[in-house]
N, C-alpha and C. Protein backbone atom coordinates (compact mmCIF):
# COMPACT_ATOMS: atom_id res chain seq x y z
N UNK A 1 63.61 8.42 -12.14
CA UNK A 1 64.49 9.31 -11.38
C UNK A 1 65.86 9.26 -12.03
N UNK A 2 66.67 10.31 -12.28
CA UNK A 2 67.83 10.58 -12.55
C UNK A 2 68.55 11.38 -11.68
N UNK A 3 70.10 11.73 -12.31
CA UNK A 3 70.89 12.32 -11.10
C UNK A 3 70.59 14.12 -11.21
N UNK A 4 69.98 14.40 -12.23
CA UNK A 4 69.51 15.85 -11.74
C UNK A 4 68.27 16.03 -10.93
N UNK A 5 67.23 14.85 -11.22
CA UNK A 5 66.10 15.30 -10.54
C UNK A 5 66.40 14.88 -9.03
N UNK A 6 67.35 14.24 -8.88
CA UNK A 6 67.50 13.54 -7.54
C UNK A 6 68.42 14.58 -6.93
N UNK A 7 68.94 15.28 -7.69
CA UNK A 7 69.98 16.27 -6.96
C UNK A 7 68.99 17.44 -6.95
N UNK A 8 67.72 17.54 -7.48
CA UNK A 8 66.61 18.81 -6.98
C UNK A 8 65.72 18.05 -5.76
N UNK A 9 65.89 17.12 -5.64
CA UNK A 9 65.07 16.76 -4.30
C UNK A 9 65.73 16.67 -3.26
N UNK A 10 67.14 16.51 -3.04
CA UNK A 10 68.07 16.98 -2.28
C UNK A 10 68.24 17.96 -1.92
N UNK A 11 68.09 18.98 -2.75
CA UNK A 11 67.91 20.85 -2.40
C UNK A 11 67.05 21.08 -1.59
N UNK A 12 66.05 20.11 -1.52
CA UNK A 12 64.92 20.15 -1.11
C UNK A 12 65.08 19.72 0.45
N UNK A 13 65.36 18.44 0.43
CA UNK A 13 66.08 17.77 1.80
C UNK A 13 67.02 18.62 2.65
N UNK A 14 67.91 19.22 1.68
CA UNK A 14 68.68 20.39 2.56
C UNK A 14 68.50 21.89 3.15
N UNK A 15 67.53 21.78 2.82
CA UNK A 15 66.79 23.02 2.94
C UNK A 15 65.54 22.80 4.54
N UNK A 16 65.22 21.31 4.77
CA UNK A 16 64.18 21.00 5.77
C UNK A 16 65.39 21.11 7.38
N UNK A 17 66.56 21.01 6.54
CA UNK A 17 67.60 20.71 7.80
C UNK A 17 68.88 21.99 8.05
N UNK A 18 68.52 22.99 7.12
CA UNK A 18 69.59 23.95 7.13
C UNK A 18 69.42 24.96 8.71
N UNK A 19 70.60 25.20 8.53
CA UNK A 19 70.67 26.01 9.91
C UNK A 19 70.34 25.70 11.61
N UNK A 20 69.97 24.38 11.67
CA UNK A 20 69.32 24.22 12.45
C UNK A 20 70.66 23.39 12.89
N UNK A 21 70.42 23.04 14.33
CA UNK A 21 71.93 22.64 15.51
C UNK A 21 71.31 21.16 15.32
N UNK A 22 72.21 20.33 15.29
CA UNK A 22 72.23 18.88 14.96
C UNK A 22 71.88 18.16 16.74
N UNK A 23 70.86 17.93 17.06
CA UNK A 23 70.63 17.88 18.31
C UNK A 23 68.99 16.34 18.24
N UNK A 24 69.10 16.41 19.56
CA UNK A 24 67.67 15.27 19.44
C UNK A 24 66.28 16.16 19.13
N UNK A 25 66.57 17.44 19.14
CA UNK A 25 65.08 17.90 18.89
C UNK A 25 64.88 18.29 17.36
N UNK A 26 65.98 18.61 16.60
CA UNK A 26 66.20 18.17 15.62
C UNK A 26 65.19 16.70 14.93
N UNK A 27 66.09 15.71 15.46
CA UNK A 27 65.25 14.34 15.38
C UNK A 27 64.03 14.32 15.32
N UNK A 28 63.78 14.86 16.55
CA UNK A 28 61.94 14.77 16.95
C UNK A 28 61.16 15.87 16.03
N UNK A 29 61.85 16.84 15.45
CA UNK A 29 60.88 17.54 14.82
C UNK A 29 60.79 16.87 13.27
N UNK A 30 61.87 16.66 12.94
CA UNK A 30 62.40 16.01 11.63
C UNK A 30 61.31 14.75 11.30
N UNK A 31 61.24 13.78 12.55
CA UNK A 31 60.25 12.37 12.18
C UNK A 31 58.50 13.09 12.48
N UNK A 32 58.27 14.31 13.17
CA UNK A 32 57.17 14.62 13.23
C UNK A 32 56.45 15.14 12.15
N UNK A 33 57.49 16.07 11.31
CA UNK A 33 56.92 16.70 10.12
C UNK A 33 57.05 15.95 8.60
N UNK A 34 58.62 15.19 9.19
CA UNK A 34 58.57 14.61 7.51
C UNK A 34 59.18 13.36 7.94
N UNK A 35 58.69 12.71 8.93
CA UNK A 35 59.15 11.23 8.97
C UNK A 35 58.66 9.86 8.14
N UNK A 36 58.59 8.71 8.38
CA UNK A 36 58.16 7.79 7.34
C UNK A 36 56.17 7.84 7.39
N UNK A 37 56.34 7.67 5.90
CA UNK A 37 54.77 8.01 6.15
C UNK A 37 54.49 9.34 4.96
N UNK A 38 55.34 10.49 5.44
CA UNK A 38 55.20 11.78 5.32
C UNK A 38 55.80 11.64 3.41
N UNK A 39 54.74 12.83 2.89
CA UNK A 39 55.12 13.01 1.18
C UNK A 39 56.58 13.08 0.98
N UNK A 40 57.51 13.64 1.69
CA UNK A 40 58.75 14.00 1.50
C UNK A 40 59.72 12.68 1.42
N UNK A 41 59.49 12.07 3.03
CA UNK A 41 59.91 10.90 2.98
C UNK A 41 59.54 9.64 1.75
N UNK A 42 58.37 9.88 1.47
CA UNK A 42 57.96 8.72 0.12
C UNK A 42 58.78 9.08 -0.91
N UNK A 43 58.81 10.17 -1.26
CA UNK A 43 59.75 10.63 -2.56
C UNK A 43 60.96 10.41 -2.56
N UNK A 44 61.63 10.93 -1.07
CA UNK A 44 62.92 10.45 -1.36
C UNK A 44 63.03 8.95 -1.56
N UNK A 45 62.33 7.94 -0.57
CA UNK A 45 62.57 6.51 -0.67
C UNK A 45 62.77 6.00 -1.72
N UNK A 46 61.47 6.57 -2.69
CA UNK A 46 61.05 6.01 -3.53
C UNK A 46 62.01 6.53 -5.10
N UNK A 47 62.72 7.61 -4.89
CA UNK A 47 63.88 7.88 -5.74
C UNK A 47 65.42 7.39 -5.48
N UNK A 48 65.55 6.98 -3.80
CA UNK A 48 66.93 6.21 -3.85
C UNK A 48 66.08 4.56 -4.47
N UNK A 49 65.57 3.76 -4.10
CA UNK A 49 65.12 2.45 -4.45
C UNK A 49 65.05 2.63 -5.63
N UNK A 50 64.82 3.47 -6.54
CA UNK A 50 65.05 3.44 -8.42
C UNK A 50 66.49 3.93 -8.33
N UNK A 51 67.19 5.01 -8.22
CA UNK A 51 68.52 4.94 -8.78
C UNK A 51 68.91 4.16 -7.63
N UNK A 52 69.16 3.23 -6.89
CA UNK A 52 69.67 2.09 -7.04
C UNK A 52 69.58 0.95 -7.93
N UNK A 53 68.38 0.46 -7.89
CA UNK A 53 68.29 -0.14 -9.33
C UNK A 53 68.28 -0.17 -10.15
N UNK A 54 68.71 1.12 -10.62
CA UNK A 54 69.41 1.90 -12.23
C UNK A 54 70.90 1.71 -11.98
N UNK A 55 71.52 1.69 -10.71
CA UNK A 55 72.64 1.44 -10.97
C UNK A 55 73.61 2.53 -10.43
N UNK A 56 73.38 4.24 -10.60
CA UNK A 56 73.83 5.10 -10.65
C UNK A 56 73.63 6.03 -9.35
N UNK A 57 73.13 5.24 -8.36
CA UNK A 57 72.62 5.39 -7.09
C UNK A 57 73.75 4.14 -5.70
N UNK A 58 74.78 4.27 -5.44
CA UNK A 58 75.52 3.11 -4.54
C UNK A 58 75.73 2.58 -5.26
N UNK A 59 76.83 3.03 -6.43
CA UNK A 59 77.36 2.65 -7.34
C UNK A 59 78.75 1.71 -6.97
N UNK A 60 79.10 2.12 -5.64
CA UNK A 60 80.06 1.41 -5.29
C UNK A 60 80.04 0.24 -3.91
N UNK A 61 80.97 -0.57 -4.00
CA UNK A 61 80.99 -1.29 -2.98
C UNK A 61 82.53 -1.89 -2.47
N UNK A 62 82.09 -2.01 -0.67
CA UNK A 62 82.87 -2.51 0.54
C UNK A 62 82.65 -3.00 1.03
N UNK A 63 83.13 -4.13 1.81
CA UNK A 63 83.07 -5.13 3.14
C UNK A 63 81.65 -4.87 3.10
N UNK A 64 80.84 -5.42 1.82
CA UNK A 64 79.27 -5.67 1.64
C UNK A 64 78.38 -4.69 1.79
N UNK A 65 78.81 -3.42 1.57
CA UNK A 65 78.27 -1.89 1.79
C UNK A 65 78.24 -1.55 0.29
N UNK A 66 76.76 -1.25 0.31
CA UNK A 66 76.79 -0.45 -1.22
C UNK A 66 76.47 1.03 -1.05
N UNK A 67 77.40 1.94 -1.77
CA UNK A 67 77.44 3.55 -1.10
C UNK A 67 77.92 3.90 -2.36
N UNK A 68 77.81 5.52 -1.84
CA UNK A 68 78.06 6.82 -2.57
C UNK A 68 77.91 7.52 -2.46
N UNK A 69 78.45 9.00 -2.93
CA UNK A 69 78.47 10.21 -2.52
C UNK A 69 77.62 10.84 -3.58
N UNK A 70 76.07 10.93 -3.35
CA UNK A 70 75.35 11.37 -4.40
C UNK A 70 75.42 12.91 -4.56
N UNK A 71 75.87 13.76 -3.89
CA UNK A 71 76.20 15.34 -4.21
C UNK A 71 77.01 15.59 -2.82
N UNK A 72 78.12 16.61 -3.59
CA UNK A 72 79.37 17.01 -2.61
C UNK A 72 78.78 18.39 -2.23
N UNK A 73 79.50 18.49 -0.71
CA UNK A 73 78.98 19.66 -0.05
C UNK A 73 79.18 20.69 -1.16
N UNK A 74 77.86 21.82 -0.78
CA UNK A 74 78.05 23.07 -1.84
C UNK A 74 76.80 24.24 -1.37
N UNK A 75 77.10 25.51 -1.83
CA UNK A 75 76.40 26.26 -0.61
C UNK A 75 74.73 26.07 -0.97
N UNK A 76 74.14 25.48 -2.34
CA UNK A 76 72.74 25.52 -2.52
C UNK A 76 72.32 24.32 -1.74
N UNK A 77 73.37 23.53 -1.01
CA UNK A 77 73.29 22.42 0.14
C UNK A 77 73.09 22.97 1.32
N UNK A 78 73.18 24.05 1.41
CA UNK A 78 73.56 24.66 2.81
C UNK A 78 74.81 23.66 3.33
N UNK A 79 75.68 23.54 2.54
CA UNK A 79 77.23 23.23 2.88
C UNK A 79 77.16 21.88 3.16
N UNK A 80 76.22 20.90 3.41
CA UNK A 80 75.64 19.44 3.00
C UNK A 80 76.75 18.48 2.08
N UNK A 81 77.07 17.65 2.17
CA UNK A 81 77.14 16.39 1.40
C UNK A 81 75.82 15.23 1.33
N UNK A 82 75.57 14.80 0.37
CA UNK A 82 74.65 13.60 0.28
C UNK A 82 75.39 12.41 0.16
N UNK A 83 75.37 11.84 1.10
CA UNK A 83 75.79 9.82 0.82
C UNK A 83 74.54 9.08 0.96
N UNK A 84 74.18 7.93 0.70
CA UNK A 84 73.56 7.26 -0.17
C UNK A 84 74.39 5.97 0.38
N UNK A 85 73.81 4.73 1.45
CA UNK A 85 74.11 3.61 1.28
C UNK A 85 73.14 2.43 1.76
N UNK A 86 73.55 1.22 1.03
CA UNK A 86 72.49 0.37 1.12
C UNK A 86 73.62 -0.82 2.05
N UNK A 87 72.58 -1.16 2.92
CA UNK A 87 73.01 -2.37 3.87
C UNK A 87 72.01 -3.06 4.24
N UNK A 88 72.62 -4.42 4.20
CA UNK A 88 71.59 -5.53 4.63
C UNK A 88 71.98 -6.49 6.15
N UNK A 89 71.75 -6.85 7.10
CA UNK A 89 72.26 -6.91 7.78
C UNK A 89 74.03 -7.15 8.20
N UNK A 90 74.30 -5.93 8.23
CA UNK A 90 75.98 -5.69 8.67
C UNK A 90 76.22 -4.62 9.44
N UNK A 91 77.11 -4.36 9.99
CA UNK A 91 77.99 -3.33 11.13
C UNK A 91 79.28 -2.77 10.08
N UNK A 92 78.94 -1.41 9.80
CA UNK A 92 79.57 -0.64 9.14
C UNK A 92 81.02 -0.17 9.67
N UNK A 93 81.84 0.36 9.13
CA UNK A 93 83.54 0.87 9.93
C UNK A 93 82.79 1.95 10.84
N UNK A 94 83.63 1.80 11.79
CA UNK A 94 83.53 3.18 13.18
C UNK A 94 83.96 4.66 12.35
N UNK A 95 83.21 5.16 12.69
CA UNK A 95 83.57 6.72 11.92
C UNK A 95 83.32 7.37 12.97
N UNK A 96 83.38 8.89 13.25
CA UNK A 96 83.24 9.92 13.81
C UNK A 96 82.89 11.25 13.01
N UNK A 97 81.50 12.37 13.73
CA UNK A 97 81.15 13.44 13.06
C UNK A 97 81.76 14.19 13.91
N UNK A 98 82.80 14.91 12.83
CA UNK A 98 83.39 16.03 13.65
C UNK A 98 82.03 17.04 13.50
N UNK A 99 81.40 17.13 12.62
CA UNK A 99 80.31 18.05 13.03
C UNK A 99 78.95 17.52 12.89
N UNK A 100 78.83 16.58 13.04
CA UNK A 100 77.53 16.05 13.61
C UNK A 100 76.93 15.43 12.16
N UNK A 101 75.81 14.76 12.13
CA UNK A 101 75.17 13.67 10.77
C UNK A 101 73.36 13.90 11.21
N UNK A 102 73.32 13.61 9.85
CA UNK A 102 71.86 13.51 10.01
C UNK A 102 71.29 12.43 8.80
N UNK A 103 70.54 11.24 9.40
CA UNK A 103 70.75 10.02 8.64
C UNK A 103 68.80 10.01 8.27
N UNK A 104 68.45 9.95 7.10
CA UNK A 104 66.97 9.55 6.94
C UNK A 104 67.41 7.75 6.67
N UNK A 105 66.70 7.29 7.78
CA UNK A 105 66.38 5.97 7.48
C UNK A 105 65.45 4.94 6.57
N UNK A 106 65.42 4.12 5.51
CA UNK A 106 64.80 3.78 4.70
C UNK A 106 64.16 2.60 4.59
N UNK A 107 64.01 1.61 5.31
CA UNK A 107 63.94 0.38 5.51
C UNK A 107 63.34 -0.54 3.77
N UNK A 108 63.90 -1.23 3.48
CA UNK A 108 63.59 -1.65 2.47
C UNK A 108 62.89 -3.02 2.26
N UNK A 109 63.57 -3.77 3.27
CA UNK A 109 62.49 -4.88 4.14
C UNK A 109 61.96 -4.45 5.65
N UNK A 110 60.87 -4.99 5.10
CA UNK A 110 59.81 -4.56 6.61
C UNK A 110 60.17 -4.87 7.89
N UNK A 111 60.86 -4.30 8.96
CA UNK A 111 61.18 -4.70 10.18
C UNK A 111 63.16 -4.39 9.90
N UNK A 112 63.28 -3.89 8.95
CA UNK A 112 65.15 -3.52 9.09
C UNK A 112 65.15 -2.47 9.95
N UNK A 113 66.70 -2.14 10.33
CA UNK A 113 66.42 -1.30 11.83
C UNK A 113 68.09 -0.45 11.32
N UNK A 114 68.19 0.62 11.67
CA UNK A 114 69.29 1.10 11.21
C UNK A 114 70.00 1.96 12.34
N UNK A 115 70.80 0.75 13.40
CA UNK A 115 71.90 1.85 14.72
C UNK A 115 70.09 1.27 15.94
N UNK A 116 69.21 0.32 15.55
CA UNK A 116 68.21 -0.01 16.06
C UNK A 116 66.93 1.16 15.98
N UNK A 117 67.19 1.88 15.12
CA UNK A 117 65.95 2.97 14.21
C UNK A 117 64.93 2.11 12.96
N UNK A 118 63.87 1.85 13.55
CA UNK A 118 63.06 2.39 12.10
C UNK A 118 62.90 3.20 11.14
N UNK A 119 62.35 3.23 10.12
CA UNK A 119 61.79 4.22 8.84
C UNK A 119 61.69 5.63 9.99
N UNK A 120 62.72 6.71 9.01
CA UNK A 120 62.55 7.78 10.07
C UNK A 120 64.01 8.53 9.96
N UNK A 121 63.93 9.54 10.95
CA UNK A 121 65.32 10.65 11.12
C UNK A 121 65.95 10.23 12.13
N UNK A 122 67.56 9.94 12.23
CA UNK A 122 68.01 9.78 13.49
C UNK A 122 69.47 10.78 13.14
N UNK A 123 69.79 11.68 14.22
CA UNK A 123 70.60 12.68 13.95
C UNK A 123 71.69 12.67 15.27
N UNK A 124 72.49 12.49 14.76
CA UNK A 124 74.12 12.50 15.58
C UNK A 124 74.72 13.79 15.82
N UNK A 125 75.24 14.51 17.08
CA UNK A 125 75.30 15.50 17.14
C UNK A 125 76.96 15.93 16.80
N UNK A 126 77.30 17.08 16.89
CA UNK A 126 79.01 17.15 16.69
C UNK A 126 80.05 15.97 17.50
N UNK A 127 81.09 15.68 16.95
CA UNK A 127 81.37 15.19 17.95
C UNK A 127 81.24 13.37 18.51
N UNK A 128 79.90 13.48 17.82
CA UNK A 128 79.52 11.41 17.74
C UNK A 128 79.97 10.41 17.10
N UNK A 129 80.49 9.49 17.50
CA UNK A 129 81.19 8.50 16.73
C UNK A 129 80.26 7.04 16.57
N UNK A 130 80.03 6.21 15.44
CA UNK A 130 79.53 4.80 15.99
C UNK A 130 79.80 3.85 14.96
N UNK A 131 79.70 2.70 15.27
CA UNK A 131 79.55 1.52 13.87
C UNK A 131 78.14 1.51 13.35
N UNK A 132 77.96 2.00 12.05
CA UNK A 132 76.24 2.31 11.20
C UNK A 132 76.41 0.91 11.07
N UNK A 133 75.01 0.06 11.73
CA UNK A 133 74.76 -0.96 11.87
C UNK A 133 73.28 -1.16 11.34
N UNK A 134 72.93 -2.23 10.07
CA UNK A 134 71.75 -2.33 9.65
C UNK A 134 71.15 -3.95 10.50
N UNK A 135 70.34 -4.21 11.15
CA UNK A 135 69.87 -5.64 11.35
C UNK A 135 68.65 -6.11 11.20
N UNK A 136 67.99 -6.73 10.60
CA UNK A 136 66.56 -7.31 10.46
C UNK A 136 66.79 -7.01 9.04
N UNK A 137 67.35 -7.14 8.21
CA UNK A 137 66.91 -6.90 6.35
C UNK A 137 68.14 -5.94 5.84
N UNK A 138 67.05 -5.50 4.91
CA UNK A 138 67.82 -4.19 4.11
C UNK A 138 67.10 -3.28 4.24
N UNK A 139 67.70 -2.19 4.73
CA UNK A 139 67.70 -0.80 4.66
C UNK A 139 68.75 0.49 3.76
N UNK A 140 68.20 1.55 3.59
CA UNK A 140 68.97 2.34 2.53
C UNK A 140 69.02 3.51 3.59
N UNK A 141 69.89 4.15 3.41
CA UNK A 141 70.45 5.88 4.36
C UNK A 141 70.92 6.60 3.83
N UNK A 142 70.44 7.72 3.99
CA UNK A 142 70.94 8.98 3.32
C UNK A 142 71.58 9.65 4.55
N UNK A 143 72.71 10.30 4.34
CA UNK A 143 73.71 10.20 5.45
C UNK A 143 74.00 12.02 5.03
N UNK A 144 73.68 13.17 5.57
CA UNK A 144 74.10 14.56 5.43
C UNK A 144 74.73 14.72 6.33
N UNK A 145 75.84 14.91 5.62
CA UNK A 145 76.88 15.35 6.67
C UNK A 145 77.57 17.10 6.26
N UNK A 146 77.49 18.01 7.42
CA UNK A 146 77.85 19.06 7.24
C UNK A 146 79.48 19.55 6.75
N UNK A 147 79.48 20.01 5.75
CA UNK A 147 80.56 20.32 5.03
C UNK A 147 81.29 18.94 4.83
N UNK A 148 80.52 17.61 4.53
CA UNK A 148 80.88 16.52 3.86
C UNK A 148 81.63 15.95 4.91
N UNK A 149 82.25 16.19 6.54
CA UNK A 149 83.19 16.09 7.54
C UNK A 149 82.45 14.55 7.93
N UNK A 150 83.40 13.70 7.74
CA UNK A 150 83.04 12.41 8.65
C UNK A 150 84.93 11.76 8.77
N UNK A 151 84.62 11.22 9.61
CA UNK A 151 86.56 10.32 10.06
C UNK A 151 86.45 9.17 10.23
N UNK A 152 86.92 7.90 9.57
CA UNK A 152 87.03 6.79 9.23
C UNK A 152 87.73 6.46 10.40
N UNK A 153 87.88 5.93 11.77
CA UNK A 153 89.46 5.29 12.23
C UNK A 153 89.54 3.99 12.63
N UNK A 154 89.43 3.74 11.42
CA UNK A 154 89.95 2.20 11.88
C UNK A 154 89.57 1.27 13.06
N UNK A 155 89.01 1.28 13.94
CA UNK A 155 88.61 1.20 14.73
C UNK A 155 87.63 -0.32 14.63
């Protein structure tokens, strides 16, 4: 995996979630059709877990957070940002979606839990704020956030 083929499977990812209102049914349709288990979900897993270990995948690191912004919002995103972070048991900074998130969960050791989610979709609606909390292992998240909008506060 590289950063173009990984930025065509993202097109791909953004495309299962475009247009649609960031809501719990969202969620529920999201883990029904392409949750863990599902071809879509294997591919992506299985392309963040290599470009991480290439290096060029959570290239960076914080207060024990390995992240990155693997493609900036853009309209073949349907206006999407891709982040990309790996955590092993820790409680991430409080942020807020001014317009809502949509997180594929990755578990990388068996039994990691991400905000207390398994392998799977968990989607934050406009408006939601929390500390991204990984516990039981390591887990990896892909974090779409609409028009790239998330707020750090300190908190």
């Amino acid at each position: 995996m590289n950063p173009p083929s990984f930025d065509a499977l993202m097109l791909e990812l953004a495309g299962v979630v475009a247009g649609r209102p960031l809501d719990a049914a969202l969620a529920a349709q999201l883990n029904a059709e392409h949750g863990a288990g599902s071809p879509l979900y294997r591919r992506v897993r299985a392309a963040c877990i290599e470009g991480v270990a290439d290096g060029w995948l959570c290239a960076r690191e914080g207060g024990g957070i390995r992240y990155g912004r693997a493609c900036k919002p853009s309209p073949e995103l349907h206006g999407f940002s891709v982040d990309v972070v790996d955590m092993r048991d820790i409680i991430g900074p409080h942020h807020v979606h001014p317009l809502g998130e949509i997180d594929l969960v990755m578990p990388v050791d068996e039994g990691a839990r991400f905000d207390g989610s398994s392998a799977g979709w968990v989607v934050y609606p406009p408006g939601s704020a929390h500390r991204p909390t990984v516990s039981h292992g390591r887990s990896l998240v892909i974090y779409l956030l609409p028009e790239g909008c998330i707020e750090f506060t300190g908190q």
